[in-house]
N, C-alpha and C. Protein backbone atom coordinates (compact mmCIF):
# COMPACT_ATOMS: atom_id res chain seq x y z
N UNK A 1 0.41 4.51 -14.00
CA UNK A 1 -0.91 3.95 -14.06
C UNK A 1 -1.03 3.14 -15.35
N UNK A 2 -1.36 1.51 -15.37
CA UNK A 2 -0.96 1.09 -16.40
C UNK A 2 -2.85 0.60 -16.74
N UNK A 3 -3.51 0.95 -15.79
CA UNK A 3 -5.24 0.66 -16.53
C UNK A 3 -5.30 1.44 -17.87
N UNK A 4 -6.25 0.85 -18.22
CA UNK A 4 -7.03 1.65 -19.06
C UNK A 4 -7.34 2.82 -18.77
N UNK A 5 -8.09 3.40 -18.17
CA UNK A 5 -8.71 4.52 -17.53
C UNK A 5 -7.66 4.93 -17.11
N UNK A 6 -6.35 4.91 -16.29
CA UNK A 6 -5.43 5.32 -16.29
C UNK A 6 -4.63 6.16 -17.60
N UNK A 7 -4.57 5.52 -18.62
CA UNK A 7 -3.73 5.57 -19.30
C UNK A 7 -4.65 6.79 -20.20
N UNK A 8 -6.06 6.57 -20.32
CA UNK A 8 -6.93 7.80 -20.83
C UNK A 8 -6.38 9.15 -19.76
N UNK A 9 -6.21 9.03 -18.90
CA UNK A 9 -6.27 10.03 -18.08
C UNK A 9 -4.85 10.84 -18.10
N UNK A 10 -4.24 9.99 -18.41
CA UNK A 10 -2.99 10.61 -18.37
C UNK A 10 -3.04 11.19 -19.88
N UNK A 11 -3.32 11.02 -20.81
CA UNK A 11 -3.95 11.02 -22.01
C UNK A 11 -4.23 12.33 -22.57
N UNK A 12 -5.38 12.35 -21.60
CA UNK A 12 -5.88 13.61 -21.55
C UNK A 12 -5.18 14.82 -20.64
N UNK A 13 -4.70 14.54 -19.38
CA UNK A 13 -3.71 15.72 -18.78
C UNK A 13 -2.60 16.04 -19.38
N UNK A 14 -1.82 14.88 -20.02
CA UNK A 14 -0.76 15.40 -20.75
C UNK A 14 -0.72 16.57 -21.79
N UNK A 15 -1.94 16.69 -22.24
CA UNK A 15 -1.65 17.83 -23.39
C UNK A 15 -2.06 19.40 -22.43
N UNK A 16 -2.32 19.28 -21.43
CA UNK A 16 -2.46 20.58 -20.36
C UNK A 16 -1.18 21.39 -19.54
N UNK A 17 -0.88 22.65 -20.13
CA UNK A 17 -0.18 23.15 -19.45
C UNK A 17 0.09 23.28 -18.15
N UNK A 18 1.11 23.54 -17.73
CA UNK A 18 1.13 23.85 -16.16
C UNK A 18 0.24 24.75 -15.29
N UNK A 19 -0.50 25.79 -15.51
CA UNK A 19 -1.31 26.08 -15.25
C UNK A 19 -3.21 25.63 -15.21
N UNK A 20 -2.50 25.04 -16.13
CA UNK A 20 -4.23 23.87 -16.61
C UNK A 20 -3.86 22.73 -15.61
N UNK A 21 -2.67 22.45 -15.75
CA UNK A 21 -2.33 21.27 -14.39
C UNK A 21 -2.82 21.61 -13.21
N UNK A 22 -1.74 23.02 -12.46
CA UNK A 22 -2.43 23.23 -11.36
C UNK A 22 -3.60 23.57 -10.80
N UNK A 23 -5.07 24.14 -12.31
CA UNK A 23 -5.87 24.25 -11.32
C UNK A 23 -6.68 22.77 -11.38
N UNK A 24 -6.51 21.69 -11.92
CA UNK A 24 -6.57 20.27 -12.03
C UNK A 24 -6.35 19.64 -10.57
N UNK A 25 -5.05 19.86 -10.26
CA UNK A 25 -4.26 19.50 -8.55
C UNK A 25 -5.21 20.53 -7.50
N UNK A 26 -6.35 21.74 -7.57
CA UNK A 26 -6.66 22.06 -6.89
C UNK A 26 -7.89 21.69 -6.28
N UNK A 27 -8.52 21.10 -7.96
CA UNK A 27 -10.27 20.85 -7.90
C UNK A 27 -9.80 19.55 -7.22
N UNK A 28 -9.09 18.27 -7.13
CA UNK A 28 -9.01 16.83 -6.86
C UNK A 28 -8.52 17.18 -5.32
N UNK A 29 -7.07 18.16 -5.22
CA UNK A 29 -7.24 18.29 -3.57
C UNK A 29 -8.47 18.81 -2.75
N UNK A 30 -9.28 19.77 -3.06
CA UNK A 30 -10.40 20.11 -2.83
C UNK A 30 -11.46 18.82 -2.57
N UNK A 31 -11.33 18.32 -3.84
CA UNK A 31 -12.54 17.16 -3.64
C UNK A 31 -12.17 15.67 -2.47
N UNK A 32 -10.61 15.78 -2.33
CA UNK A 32 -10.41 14.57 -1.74
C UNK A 32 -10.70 15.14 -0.14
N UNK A 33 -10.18 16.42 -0.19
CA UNK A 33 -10.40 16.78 2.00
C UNK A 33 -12.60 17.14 1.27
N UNK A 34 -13.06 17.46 0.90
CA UNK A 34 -14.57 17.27 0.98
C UNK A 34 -14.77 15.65 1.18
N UNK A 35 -14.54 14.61 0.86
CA UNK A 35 -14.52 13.32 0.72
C UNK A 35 -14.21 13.18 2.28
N UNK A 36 -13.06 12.97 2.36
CA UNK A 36 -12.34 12.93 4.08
C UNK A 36 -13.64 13.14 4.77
N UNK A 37 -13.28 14.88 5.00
CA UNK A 37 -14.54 15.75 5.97
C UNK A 37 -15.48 15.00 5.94
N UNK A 38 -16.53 14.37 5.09
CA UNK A 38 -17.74 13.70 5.16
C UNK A 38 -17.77 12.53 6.15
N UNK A 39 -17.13 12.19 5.15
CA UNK A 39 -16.51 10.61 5.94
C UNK A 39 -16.30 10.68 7.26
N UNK A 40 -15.61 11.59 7.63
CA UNK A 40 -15.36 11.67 9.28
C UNK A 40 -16.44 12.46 9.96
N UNK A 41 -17.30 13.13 9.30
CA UNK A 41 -18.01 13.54 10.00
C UNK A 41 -19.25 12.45 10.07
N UNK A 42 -19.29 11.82 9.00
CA UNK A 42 -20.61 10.84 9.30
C UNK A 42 -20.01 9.53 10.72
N UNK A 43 -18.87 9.41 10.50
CA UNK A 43 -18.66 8.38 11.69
C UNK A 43 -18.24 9.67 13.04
N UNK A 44 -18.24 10.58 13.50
CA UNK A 44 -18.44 11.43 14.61
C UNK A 44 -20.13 11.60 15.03
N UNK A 45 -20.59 11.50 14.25
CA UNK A 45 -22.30 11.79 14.08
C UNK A 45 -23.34 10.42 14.34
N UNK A 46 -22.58 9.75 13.93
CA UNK A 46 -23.11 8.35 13.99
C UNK A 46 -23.08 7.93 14.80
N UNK A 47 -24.69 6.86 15.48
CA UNK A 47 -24.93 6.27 16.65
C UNK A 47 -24.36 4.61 16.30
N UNK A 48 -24.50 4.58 14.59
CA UNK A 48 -24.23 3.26 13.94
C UNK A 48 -22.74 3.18 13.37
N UNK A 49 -22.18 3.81 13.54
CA UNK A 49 -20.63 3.52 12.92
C UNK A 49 -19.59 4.01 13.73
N UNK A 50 -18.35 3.92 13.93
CA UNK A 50 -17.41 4.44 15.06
C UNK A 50 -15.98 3.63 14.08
N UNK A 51 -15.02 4.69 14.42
CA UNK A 51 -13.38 4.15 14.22
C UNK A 51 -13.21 3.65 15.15
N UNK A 52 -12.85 2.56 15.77
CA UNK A 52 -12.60 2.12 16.84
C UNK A 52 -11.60 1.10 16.45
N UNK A 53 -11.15 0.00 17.36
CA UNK A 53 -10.07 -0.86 17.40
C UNK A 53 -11.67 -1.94 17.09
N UNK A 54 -11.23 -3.10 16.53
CA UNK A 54 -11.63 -4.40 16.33
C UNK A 54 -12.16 -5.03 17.05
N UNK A 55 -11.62 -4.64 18.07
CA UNK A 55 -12.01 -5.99 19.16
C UNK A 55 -12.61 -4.67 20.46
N UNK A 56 -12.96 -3.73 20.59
CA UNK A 56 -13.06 -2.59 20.93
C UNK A 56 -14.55 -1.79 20.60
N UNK A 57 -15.52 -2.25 21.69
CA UNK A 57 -16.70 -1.89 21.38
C UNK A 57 -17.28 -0.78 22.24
N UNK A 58 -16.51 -0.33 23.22
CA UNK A 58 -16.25 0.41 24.14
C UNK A 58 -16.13 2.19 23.30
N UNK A 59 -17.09 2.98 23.96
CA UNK A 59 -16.92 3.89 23.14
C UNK A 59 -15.79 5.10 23.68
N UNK A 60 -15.26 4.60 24.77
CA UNK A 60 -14.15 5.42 24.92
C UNK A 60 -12.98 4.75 24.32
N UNK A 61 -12.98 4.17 22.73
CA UNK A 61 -11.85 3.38 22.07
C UNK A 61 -12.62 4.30 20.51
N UNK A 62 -13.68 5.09 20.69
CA UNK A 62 -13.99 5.37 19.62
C UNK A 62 -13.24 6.91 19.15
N UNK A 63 -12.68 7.23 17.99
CA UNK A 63 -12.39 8.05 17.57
C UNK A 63 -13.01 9.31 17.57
N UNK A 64 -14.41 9.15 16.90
CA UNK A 64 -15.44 10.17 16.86
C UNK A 64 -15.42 10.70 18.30
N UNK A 65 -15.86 9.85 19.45
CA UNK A 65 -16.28 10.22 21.02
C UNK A 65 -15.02 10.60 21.46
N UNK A 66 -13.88 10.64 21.28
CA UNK A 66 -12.71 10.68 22.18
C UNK A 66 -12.23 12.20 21.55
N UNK A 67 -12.55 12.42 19.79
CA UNK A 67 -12.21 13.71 19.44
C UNK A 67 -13.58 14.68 20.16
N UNK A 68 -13.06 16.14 20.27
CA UNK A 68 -14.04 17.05 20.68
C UNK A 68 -15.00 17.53 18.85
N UNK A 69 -13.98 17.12 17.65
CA UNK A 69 -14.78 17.78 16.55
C UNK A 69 -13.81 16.76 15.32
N UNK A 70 -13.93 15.32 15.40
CA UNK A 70 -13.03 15.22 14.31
C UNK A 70 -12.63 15.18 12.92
N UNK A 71 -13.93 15.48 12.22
CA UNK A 71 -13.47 16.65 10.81
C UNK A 71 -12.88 17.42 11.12
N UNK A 72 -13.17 18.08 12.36
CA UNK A 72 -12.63 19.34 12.23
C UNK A 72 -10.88 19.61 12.45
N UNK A 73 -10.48 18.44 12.36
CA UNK A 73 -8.96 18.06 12.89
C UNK A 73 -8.24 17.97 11.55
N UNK A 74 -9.22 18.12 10.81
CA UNK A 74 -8.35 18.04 9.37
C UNK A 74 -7.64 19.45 9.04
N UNK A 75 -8.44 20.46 9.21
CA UNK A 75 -8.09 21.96 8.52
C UNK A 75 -7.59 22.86 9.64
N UNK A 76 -7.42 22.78 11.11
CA UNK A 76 -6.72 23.37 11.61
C UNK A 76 -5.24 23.74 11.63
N UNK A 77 -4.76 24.42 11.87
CA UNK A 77 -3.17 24.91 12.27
C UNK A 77 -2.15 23.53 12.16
N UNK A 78 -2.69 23.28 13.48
CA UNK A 78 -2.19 22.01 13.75
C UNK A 78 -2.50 20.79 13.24
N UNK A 79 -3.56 20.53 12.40
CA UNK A 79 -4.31 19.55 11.76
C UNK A 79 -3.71 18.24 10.97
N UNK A 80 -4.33 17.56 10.32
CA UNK A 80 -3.88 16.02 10.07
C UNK A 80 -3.16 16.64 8.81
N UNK A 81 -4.07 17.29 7.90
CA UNK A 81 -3.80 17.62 6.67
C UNK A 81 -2.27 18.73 6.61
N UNK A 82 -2.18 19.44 7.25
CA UNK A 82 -0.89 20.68 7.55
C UNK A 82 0.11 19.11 7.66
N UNK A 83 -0.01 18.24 9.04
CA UNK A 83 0.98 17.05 9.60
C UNK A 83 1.53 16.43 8.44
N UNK A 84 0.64 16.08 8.00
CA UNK A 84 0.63 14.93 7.20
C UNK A 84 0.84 14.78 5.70
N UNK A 85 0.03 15.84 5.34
CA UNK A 85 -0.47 15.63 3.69
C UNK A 85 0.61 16.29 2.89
N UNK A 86 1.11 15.55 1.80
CA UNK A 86 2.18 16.21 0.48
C UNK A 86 2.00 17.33 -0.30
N UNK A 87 0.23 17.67 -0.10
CA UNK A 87 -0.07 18.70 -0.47
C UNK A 87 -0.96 19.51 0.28
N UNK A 88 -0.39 19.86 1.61
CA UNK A 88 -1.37 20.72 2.50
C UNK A 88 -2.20 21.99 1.50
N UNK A 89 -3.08 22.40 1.70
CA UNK A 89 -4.46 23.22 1.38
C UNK A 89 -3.34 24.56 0.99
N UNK A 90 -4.12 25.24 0.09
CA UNK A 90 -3.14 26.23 -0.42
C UNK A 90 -3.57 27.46 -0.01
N UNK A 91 -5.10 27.64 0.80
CA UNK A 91 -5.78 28.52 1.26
C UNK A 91 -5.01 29.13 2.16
């Protein structure tokens, strides 16, 4: 990270032990799937917003309508976050 604000930040984590690190990596993973979850839940909820394709106004192209719960696809078993993420949930 070569910003400014970058370079504070690293700044400041560097003098934190590994344990001061990890509970650092817990509050930011925490806050980024709360971030997600919202986000996907406001476009599942929404009469005004939809994931959809571009050219795709059709609401069986919409994400929200086609999932049965899709926040809720983040924290399951099988979920995006377990699939996907470098740092699945430690819960």
């Amino acid at each position: 990270m070569k910003s400014e604000q970058g370079k504070k930040i690293h700044a400041l984590i560097s003098s934190f032990n590994d344990q001061e690190k990890n509970k650092i990596d817990e509050i930011v993973y925490d806050a980024i799937e709360e971030v997600v979850f919202n986000c996907l839940f406001m476009f599942e909820s929404s009469d005004n917003f939809s994931i959809a394709l571009k050219e795709e106004t059709d609401p069986a192209h919409d994400l929200g309508q086609i999932s049965d719960r899709l926040a809720g696809e983040l924290f399951s078993d099988d979920g995006w976050i377990k699939k996907y993420s470098q740092f699945p949930s430690q819960e």
